[in-house]
Structures are given as structure tokens and as C-alpha cells.
Protein backbone atom coordinates (compact mmCIF):
# COMPACT_ATOMS: atom_id res chain seq x y z
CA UNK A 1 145.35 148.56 89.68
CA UNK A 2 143.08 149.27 92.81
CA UNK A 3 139.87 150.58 92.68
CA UNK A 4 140.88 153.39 95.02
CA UNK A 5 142.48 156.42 93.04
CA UNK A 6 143.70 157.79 96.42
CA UNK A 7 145.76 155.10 96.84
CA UNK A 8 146.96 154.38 93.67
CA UNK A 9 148.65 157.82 93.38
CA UNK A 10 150.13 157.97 96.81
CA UNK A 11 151.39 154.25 96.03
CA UNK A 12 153.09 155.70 93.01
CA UNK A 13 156.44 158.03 94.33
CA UNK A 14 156.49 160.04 91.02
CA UNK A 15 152.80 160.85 91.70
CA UNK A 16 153.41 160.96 95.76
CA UNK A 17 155.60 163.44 95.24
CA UNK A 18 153.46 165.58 93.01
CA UNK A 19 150.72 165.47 95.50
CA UNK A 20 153.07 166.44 98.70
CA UNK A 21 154.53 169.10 96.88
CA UNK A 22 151.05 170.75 95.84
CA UNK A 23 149.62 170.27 99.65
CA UNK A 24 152.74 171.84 100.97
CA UNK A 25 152.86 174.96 98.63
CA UNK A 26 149.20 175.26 99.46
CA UNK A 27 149.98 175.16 103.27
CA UNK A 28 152.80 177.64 102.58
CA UNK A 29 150.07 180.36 100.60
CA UNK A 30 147.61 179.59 103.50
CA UNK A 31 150.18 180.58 106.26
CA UNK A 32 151.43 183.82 104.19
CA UNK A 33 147.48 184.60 104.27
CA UNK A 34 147.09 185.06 107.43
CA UNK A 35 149.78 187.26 108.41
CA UNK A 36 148.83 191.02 108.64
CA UNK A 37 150.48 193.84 107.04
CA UNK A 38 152.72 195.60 110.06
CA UNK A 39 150.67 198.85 111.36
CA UNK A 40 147.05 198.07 111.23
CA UNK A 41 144.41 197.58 113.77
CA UNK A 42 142.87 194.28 111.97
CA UNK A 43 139.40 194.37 114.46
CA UNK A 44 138.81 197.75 112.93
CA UNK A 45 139.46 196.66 109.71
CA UNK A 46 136.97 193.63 110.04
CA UNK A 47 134.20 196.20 111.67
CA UNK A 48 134.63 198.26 108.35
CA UNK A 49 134.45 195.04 106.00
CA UNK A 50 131.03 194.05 107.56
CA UNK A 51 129.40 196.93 105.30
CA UNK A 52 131.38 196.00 102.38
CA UNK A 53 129.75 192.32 101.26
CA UNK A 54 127.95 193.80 98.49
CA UNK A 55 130.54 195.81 96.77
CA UNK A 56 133.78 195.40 94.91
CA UNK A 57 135.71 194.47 98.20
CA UNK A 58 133.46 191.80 99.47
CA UNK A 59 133.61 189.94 96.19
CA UNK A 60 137.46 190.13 95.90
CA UNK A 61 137.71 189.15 99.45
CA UNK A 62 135.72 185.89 98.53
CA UNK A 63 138.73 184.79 95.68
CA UNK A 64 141.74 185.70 98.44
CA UNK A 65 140.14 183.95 101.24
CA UNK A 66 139.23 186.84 103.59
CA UNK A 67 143.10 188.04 102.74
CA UNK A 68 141.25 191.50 102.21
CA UNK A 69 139.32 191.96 105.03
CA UNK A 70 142.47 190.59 107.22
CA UNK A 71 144.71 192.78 105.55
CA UNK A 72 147.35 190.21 105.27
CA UNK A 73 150.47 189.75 103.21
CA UNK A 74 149.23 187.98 100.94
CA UNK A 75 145.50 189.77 100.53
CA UNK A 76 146.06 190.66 96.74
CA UNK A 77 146.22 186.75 96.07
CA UNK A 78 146.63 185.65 92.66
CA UNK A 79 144.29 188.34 91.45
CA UNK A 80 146.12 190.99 89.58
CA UNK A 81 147.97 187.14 87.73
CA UNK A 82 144.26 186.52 86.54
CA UNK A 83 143.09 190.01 85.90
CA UNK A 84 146.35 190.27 83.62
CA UNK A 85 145.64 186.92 82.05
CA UNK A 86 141.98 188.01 81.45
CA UNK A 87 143.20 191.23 79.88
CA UNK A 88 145.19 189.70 77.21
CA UNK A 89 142.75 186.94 76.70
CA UNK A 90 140.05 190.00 75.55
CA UNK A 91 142.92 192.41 73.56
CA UNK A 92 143.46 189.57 71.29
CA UNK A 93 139.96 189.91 69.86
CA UNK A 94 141.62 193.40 68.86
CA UNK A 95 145.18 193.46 68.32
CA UNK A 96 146.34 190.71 65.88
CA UNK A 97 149.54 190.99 67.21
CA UNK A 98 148.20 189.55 70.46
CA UNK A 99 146.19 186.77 68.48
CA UNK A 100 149.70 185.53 66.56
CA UNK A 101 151.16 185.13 69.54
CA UNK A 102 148.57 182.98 70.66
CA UNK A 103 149.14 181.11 67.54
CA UNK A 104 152.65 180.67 67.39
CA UNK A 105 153.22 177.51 69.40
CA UNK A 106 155.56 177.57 72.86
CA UNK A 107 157.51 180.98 71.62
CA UNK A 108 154.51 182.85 71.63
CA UNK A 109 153.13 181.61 74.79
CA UNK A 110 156.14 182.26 76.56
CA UNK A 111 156.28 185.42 75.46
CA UNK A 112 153.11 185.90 76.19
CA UNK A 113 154.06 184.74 79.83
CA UNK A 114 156.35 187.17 80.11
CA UNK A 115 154.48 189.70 79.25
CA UNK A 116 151.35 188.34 81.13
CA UNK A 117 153.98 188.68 84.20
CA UNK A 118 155.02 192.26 84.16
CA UNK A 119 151.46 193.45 83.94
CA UNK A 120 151.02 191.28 86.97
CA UNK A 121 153.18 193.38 88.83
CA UNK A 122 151.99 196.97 87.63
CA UNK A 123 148.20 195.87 88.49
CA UNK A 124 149.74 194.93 92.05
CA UNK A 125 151.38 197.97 92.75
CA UNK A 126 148.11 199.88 91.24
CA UNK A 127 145.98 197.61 93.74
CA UNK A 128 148.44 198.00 96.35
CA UNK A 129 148.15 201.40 96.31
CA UNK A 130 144.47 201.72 96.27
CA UNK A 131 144.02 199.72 99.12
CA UNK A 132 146.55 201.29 100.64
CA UNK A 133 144.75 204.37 100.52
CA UNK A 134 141.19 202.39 101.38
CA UNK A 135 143.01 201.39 104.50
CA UNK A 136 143.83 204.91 105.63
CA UNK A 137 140.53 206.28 105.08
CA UNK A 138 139.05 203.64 108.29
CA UNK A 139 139.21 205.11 111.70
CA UNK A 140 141.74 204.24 113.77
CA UNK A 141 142.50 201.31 111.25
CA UNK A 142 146.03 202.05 111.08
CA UNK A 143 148.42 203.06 114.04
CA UNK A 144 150.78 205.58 112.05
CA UNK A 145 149.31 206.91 108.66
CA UNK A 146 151.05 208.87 105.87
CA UNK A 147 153.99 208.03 103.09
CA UNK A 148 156.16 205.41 105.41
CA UNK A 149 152.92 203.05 106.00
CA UNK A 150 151.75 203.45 102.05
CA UNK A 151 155.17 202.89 101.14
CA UNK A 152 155.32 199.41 103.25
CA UNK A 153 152.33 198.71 102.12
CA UNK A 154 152.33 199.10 98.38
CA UNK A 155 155.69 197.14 98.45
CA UNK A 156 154.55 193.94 100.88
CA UNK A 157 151.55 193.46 99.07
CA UNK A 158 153.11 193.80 95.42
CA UNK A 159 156.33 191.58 96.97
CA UNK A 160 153.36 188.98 97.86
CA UNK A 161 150.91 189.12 95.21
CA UNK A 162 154.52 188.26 93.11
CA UNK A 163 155.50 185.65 95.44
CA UNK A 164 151.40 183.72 95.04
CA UNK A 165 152.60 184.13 91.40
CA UNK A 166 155.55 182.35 91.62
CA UNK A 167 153.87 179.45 94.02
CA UNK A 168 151.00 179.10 91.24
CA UNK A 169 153.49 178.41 88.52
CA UNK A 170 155.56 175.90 90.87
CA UNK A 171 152.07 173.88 91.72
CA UNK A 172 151.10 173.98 87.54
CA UNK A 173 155.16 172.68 86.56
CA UNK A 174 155.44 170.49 89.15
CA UNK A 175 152.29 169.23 91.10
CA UNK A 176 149.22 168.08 90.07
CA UNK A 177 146.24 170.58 88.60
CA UNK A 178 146.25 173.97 87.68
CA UNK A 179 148.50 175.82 90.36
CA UNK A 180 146.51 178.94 89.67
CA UNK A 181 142.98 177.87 90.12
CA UNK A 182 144.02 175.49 93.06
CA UNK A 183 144.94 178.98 94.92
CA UNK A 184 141.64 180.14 94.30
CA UNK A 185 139.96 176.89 95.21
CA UNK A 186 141.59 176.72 98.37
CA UNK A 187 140.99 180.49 99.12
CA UNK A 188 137.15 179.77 98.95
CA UNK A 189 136.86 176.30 100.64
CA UNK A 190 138.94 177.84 103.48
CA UNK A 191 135.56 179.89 104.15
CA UNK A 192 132.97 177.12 103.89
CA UNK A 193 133.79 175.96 107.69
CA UNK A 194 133.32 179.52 109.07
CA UNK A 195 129.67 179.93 107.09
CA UNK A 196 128.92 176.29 108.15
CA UNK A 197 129.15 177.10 111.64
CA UNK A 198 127.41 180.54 111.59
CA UNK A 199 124.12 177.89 109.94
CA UNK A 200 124.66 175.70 113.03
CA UNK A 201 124.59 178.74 115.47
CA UNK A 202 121.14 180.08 113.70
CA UNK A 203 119.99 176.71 114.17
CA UNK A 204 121.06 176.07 117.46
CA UNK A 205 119.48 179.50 118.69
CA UNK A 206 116.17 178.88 116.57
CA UNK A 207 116.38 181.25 113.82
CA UNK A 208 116.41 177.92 111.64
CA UNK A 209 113.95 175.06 112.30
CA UNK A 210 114.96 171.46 111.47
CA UNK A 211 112.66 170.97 108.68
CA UNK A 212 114.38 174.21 107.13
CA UNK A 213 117.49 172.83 107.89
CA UNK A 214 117.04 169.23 106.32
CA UNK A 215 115.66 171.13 103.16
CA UNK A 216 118.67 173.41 103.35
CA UNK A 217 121.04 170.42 102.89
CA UNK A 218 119.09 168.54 100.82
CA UNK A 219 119.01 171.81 98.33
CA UNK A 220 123.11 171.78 98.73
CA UNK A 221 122.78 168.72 97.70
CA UNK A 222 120.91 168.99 94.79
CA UNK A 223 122.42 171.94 93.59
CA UNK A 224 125.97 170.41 93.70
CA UNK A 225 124.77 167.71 91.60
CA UNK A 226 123.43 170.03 89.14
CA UNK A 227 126.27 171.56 88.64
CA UNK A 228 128.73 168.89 88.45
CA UNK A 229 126.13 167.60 85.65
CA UNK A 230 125.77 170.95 83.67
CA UNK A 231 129.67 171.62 84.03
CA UNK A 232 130.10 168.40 82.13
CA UNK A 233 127.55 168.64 79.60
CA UNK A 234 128.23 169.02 76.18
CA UNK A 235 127.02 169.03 72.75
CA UNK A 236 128.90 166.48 70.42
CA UNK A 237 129.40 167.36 66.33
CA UNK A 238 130.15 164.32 64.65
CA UNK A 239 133.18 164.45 62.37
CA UNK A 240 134.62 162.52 59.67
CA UNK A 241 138.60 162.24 58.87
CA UNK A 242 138.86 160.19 55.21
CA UNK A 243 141.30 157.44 54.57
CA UNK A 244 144.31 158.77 53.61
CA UNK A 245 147.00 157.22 51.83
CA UNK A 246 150.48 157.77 53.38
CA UNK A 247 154.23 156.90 52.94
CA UNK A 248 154.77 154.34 50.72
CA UNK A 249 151.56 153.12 49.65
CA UNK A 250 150.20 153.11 52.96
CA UNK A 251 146.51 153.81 53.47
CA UNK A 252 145.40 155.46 56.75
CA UNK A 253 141.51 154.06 57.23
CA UNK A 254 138.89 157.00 58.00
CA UNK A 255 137.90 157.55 60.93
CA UNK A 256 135.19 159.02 63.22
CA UNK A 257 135.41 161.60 65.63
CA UNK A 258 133.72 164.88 67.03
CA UNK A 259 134.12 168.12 68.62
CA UNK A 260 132.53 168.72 72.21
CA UNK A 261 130.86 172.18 72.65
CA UNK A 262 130.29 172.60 76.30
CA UNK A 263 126.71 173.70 77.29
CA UNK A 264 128.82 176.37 79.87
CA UNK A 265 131.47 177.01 77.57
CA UNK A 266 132.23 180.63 79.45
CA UNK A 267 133.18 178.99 82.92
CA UNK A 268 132.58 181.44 85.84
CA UNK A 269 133.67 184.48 83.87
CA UNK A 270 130.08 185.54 82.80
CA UNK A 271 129.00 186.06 86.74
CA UNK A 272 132.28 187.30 87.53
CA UNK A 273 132.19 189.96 84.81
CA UNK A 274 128.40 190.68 85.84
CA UNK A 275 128.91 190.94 89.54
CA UNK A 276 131.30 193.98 88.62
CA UNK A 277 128.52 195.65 87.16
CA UNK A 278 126.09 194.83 89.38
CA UNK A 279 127.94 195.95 92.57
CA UNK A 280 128.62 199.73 91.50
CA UNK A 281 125.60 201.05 93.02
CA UNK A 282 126.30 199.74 96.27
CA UNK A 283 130.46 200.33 96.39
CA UNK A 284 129.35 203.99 95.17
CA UNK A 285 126.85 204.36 98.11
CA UNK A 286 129.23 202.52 100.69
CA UNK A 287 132.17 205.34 100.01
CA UNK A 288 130.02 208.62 99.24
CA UNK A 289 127.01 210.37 99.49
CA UNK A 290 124.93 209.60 96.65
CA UNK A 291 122.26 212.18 97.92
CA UNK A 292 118.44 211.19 95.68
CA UNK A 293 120.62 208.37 93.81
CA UNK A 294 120.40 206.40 97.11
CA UNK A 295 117.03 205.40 95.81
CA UNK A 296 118.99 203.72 92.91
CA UNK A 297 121.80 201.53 95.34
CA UNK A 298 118.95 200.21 97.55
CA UNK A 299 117.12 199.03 94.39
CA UNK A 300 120.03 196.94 93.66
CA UNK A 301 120.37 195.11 96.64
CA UNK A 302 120.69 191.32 96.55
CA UNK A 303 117.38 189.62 97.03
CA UNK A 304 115.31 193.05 95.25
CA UNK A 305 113.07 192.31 92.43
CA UNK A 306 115.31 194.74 90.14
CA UNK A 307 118.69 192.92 91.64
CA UNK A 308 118.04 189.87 90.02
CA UNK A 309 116.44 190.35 86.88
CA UNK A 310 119.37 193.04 86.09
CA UNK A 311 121.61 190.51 87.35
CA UNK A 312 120.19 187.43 85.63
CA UNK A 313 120.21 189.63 82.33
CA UNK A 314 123.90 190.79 82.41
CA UNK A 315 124.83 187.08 82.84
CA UNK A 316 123.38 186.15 79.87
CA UNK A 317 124.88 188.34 78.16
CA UNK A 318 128.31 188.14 79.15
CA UNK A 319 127.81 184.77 78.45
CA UNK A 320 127.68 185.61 74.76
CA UNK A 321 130.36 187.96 75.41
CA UNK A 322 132.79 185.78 76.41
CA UNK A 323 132.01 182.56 74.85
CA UNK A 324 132.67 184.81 71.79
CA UNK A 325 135.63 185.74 72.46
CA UNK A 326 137.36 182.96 73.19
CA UNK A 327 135.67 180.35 70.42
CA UNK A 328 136.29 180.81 67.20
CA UNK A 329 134.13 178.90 64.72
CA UNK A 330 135.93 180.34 61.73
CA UNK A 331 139.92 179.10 62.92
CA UNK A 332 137.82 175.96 63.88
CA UNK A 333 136.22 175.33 60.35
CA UNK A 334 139.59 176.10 58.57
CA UNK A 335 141.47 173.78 61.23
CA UNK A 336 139.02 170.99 59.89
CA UNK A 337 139.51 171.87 56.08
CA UNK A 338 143.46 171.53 56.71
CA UNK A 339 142.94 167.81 58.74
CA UNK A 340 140.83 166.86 55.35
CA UNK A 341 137.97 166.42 57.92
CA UNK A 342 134.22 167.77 57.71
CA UNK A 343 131.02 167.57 59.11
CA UNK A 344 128.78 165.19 57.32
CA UNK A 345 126.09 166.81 55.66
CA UNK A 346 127.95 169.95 55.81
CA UNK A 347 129.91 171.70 53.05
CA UNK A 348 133.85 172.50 54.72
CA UNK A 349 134.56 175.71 54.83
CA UNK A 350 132.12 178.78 55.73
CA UNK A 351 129.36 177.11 56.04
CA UNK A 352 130.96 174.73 58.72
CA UNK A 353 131.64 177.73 60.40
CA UNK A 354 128.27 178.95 60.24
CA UNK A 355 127.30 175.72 61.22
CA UNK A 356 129.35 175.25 64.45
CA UNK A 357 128.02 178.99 64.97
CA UNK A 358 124.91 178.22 64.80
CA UNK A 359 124.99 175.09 67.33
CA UNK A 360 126.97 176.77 70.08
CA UNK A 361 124.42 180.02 70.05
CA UNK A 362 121.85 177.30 70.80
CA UNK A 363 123.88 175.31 73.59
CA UNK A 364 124.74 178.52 74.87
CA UNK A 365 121.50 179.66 75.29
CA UNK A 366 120.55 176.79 78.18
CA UNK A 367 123.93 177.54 79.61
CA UNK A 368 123.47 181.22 80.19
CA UNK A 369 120.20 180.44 81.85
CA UNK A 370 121.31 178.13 84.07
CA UNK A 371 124.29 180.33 85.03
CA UNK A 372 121.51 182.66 85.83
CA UNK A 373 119.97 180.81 87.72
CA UNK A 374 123.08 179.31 89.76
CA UNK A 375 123.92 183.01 90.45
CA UNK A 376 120.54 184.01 91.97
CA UNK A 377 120.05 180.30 94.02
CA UNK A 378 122.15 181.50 96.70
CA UNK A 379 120.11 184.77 97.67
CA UNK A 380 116.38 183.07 97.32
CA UNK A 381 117.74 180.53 99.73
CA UNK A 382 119.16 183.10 102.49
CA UNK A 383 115.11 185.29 101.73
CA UNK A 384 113.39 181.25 102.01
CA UNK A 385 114.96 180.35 105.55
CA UNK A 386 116.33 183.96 106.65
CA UNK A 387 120.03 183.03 107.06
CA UNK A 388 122.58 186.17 106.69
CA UNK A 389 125.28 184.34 105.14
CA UNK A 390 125.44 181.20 102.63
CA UNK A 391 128.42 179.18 101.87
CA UNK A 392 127.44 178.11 98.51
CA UNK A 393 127.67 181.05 96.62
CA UNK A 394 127.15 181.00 92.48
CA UNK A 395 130.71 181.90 92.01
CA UNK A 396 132.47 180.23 94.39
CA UNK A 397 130.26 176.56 93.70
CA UNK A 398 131.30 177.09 89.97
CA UNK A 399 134.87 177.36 90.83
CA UNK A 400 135.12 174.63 93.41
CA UNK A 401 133.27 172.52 91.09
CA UNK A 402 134.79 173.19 87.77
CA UNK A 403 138.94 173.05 89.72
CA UNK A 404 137.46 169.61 91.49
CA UNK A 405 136.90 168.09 88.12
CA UNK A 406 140.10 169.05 86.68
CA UNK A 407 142.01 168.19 89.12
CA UNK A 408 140.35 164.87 89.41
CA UNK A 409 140.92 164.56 85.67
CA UNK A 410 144.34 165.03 85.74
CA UNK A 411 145.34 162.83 88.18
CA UNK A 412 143.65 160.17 86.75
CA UNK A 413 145.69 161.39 83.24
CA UNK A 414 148.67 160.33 85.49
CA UNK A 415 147.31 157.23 87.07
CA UNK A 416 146.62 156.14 83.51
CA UNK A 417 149.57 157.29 81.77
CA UNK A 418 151.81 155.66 84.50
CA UNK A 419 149.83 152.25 83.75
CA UNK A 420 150.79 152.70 80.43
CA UNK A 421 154.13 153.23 80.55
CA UNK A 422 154.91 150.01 83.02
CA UNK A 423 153.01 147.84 80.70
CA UNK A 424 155.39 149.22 78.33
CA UNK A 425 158.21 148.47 80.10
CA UNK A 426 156.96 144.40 80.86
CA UNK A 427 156.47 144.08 76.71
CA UNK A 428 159.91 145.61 76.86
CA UNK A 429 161.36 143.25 78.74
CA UNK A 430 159.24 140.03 77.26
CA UNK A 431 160.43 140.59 74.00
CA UNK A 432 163.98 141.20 75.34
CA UNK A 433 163.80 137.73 76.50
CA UNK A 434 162.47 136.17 73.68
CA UNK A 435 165.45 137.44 71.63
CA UNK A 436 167.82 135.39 74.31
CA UNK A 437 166.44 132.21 73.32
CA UNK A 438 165.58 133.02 69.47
């Protein structure tokens, strides 16, 4: 096998084919995102967006690739799929009906699915709606306003937040990676070039010095890194699976294995979660007078004192949150004490659950911190060199990061698995020929 994975899976036409078919449903998503809902005065709509960065519409415009502020067909994205997804992730921590599903195998994940989709579509007409009312409210935004252009509008943008479904699902069954977070991935990377270039043009015009600008890269750099490191990073329990003896009379010798608890076991969600809460004050302020309150939104502007210790706090605690809620150390310890396995030194049972409780609050810990702190980077660099925009934001770096590795993974799953299955086929056909002459 080369050393080049590149080539190796566009050498193989099983794999070719995988990777055509995800770059051309990507190109398809990327076209549908840039064309605008009929009615609307889009360089009005961008002058309005300008004031909107800090607030809930400047953050969802970030996962949809400036679909928002563009007002396009496809500006809900796969949003209201996730938001959905999220929703029944959390209710299963409170409806056990929710939590067998989970448990049930393929039937309950399909189900699941199903249901999973038809919230999809009530959360895009919701959206749709709202926005469609956000849209009316800009002057001289749209052409004709009143029923006919809400109407349109709620049903294009529920049509195409439905259709970004549907090309999410065909990347995931037959491409390579995760069709959902590719969409996403590809939404934010399809920014970097446009932030890139407003850096040049500071630096060109001397609001940035060289110096500031080597140390800007070098800091990408670095950060990157750190990421890619801390994203990996885990914390290994050893476990032991006895000897068993099955069928007739065989034994089946022990053997040694262990369960990885990842230092960021949350993902993104923690800063996702806490940039909701920490951009109320300014969406309030941006759409109302807020009279004496005012005080309150300008205190919790980025790069404030109160901004990021209030921000750096919620993280951390949505990093418990969530971690919480979607690792169980009690189905885990009872998982074990069904496999015969167990944590050496540790009794099976509650007090491996207590154990495996106990590790993960510490590995969390680190990991919440450093989310923190991958959150916050972004604005101390833009107050350091006094640059107005940043392409390397804490949220998008985690995403591109984390669907880079996966992807990456996977193909190499396939590259490997492929191997496999043609050295397969030569011991196939070796012993095949033996047999002639035998």
C-alpha cells in the first residue's frame, strides 16, 4: 500500500466513489446556499447583520455559512436536524421511554430517527417563521411585505432546511464521514478565506505590523496543535476480561483491555450551550430598548472583564452538564459485570461505577478549562493586535478540528478494511489452489 492515503482511496473505485459523491453533495448544499429567498433586498439585509455578531443571529450565521445574513434558501442549514437531535439526546435523562429506545438496538434508533425527523420539520417552520418576521422588521429589506412573502418564506426555508436533511443522511449512508457534521464543517471553512483576507487588508493598510502578524500565525499555529492534541487526549482504565471456557471444552484466554475517557468528553456542546447564555444581553439590547439595563448588555461585551469570566464559568459548567448527560458510569459498570470483566483493584459493580465517576470528574476538570480557555483565545487575540474579525473562532476550531479527525479516521477504517478484505481474497484463492493439486 502507498504511503499516501490520498491516493490510496482515490486508487480504490469503491472508495473513489464515496469520496466524489460526498464532494458533489457538498457542492450541491454550497450552491443552494447562496441563492436568496425571492423578495428581499440582500445589501440591506447585510447592513442590518453588521450589528448582529454578538447575538443569537451572528452565532447561527457562523454554523450555516453566512446562509443567515444572505438570506438564502438554504439559511436554516442543518440546524433545526441538530437542535432536534440535541433535544432528544437531553429528554432521555428524563423520560425512560426515550432512554429504551436508545437501548433497543436498530428498532429503536430508527424510530428514534423518525421521530428525530418530524421535529426537524416543526423547529423549521417555527424558525422559518421567526425569521420571517426578523426579516420584515429591516427597512426596506424586503420589496413587498405581509402574508404572501411570510408565506414563501416559511415554506422555502422549511422545504430547504428538509432538503440539507436529506443531503446529510445521503453523505452519512453513502460517502465517507458524518454527512451531518461535514455540512457544518464546510459551512465554517467556507468563511475562513473571507476573514483571511480582511487580516491581509489590515496588514496591507498598517493597522497590523509584521511582527504582529508573524506572531499572529505562529499563535494559529500553536493553537491548532493544541487542539488537535487535547481533542485526542484521553484517560485509559485498564480492564481485565478472565479466561472463559466455551463450547466444548474450549477455553477463551483472558485478556487485557481498557476504556478511554476523553479529557473533552462534551465536544463543542459546552461553548455552544454557553454562548446562548452569554449572548442574551446583547440580542435583547440589539432589538429593544433596554432603558438603565443597557449598563448590563455593554458589560457583557466580548473582550469585558465580566464577558469572560461569566463566559469561562458557564463553560465549565456545561461541561459537567453535558458530559453528564450523555456518560453513564452506572450502565457502564453493569455493562462490565455482564462481559465478566472488572477493573483490577476494583470491586464490579457500584463501586466501579463510583470509580469511573470519580476519574472522569477529574479528566473533566482539565477539559473544561481548556475549553475555557479555547473559547476566550479568539477575543484576547483581536484586543492584542486590534483586528475586528478572527477566523479561528473557539467554536468553529473545535468543530473543524474534531470533523477533520473523524473523517480522517474513517477513511483510513476503509483504507484498512479494504486491505483486509483483498488479502482475504489472495488466502482465498491460495488455498483454492492447493486443493487442485492435493
Amino acid at each position: 500500500m502507498a504511503n499516501n492515503p490520498v491516493a490510496n482511496l482515490l486508487r480504490a473505485p469503491e472508495l473513489k466513489e464515496k469520496v466524489l459523491f460526498t464532494l458533489f453533495i457538498l457542492l450541491i448544499y454550497r450552491v443552494g446556499a447562496h441563492i436568496t429567498v425571492p423578495g428581499l433586498d440582500v445589501n440591506a439585509l447585510r447592513a442590518a447583520f453588521g450589528n448582529l455578531q454578538n447575538t443569537f443571529f451572528g452565532i447561527y450565521d457562523m454554523f450555516v455559512g453566512g446562509g443567515l445574513s444572505r438570506a438564502t434558501i438554504l439559511a436554516l442549514g442543518i440546524m433545526p436536524y441538530i437542535s432536534a437531535s440535541i433535544m432528544f439526546q437531553l429528554l432521555a435523562a428524563v423520560f425512560p421511554t426515550i432512554e429504551k429506545l436508545q437501548k433497543e438496538g436498530e428498532d429503536g434508533r430508527k424510530k428514534l430517527t423518525q421521530w428525530t425527523r418530524y421535529t426537524t420539520v416543526a423547529l423549521s417552520a417555527a424558525q422559518a417563521y421567526g425569521y420571517s418576521v426578523f426579516l420584515q422588521s429591516i427597512p426596506g429589506a424586503v420589496a413587498s411585505p405581509g402574508f404572501s412573502f411570510m408565506f414563501t418564506t416559511v415554506i422555502v426555508l422549511t422545504v430547504g432546511a428538509i432538503f440539507v436533511m436529506w443531503l446529510g443522511e445521503q453523505i452519512t449512508d453513502r460517502g465517507i464521514g458524518n454527512g451531518m457534521s461535514l455540512l457544518i464543517f464546510f459551512s465554517i471553512i467556507e468563511t475562513f478565506p473571507a476573514a483571511i483576507g480582511r487580516t491581509w487588508e489590515s496588514f496591507t493598510l498598517g493597522e497590523i505590523g509584521a511582527f504582529s502578524l508573524v506572531a499572529l500565525l505562529a499563535m494559529v499555529v500553536f493553537i491548532t496543535a493544541a487542539v488537535v492534541a487535547m481533542t485526542m487526549a484521553a484517560r485509559k482504565i485498564p480492564v481485565q476480561i478472565p479466561r472463559k471456557v466455551v463450547g466444548r471444552g474450549r477455553i477463551r484466554e483472558g485478556q487485557k483491555s481498557f476504556i478511554p475517557l476523553r479529557v473533552n468528553s462534551a465536544g463543542v456542546m459546552p461553548i455552544i450551550f454557553a454562548q446562548s447564555f452569554i449572548v442574551v444581553p446583547g440580542t435583547a439590547a440589539a432589538f429593544m430598548d433596554l432603558g438603565p439595563l443597557s449598563v448590563l448588555a455593554d458589560a457583557f461585551q466580548p473582550m469585558t472583564l465580566t464577558y469572560d469570566i461569566t463566559y469561562g464559568l458557564l463553560i465549565l459548567f456545561f461541561t459537567y452538564f453535558y458530559t453528564a448527560i450523555i456518560f453513564n458510569p452506572v450502565d457502564l459498570a453493569e455493562n462490565l459485570k455482564k462481559q465478566g470483566a472488572f477493573i483490577p483493584g476494583v470491586k464490579p459493580g457500584a463501586r466501579t461505577a463510583e470509580y469511573i465517576d470519580r476519574v472522569l470528574t477529574r479528566v473533566t476538570l482539565p477539559g473544561s478549562i481548556y475549553l475555557a480557555i479555547i473559547a476566550l483565545v479568539p477575543f484576547w487575540i483581536m484586543g492584542i493586535f486590534g483586528i475586528q474579525t478572527f477566523f479561528f473562532g473557539g467554536t468553529s476550531l473545535l468543530i473543524v478540528v474534531g470533523v477533520g479527525l473523524d473523517t480522517v479516521q474513517q477513511a483510513q477504517q476503509l483504507l484498512l478494511l479494504r486491505h483486509y478484505d483483498g488479502f482475504m481474497k489472495k488466502g482465498r484463492v491460495k488455498m483454492r489452489g492447493r486443493q487442485r493439486y492435493m
